[in-house]
Protein backbone atom coordinates (compact mmCIF):
# COMPACT_ATOMS: atom_id res chain seq x y z
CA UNK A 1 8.53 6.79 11.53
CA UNK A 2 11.46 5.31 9.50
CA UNK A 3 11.08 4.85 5.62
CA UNK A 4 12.23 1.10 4.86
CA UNK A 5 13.48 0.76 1.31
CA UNK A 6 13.59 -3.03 0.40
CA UNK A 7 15.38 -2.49 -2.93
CA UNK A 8 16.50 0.74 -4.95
CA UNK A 9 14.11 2.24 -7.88
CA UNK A 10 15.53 0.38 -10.45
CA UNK A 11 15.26 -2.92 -9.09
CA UNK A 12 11.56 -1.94 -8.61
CA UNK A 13 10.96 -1.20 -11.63
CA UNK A 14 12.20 -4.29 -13.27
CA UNK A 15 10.86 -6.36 -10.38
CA UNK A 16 6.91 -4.83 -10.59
CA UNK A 17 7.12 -4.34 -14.33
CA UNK A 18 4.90 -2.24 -16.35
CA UNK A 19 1.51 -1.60 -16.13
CA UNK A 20 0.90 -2.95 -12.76
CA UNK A 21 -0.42 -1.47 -9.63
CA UNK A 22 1.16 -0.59 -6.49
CA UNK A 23 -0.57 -1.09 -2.95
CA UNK A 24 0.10 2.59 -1.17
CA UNK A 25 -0.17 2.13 2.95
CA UNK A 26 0.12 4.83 4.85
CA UNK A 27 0.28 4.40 8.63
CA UNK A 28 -0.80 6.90 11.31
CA UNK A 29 -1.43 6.54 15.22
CA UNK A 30 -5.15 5.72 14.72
CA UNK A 31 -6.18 4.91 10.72
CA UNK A 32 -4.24 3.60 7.88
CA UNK A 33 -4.71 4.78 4.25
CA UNK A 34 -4.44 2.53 1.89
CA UNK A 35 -3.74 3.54 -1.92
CA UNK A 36 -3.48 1.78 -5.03
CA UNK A 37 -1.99 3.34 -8.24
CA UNK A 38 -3.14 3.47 -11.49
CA UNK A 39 -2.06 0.71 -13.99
CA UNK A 40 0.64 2.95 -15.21
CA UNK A 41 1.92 4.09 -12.28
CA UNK A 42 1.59 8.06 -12.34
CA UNK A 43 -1.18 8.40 -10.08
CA UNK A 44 -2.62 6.80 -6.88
CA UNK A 45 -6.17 7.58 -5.91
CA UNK A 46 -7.15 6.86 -2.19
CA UNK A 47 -8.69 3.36 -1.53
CA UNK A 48 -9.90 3.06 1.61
CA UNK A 49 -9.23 4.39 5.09
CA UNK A 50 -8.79 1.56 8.08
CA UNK A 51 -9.79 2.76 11.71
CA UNK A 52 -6.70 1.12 13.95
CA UNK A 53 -8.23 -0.70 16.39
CA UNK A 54 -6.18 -3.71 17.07
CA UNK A 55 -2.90 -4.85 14.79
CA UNK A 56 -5.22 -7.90 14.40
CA UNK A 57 -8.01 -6.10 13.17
CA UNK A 58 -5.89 -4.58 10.63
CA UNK A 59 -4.80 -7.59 9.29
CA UNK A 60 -7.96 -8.84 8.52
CA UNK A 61 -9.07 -5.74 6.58
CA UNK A 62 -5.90 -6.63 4.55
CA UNK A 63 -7.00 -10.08 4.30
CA UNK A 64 -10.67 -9.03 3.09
CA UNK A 65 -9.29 -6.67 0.54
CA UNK A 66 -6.62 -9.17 -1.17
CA UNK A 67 -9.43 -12.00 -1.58
């Protein structure tokens, strides 16, 4: 799998700003792990763990999560 960067790590920076918390997914062949960091940004702990079914069904995990 190919790492995607949208914009380098100083544009990040400025664009998330400080002390907010960064969504982690990480994708595999049948779950997805999703992380979310702490407010300052050192450490992610693991948030929940999504059993690929369908693309769809991920989606609305996604959508459950963000209400």
């Amino acid at each position: 799998m190919e790492t995607i960067n949208l914009c380098d790590n100083n544009d990040f920076l400025i664009k998330v700003g400080k002390n907010s918390r960064i969504l982690g997914i990480d994708p595999g062949k049948k779950n997805i792990g999703l992380s979310v960091s702490t407010p300052n940004q050192k450490l992610a702990k693991p948030f929940k763990l999504i059993v690929m079914k369908k693309f769809k069904h991920f989606l609305k995990e996604l959508h459950n999560i963000f209400k």
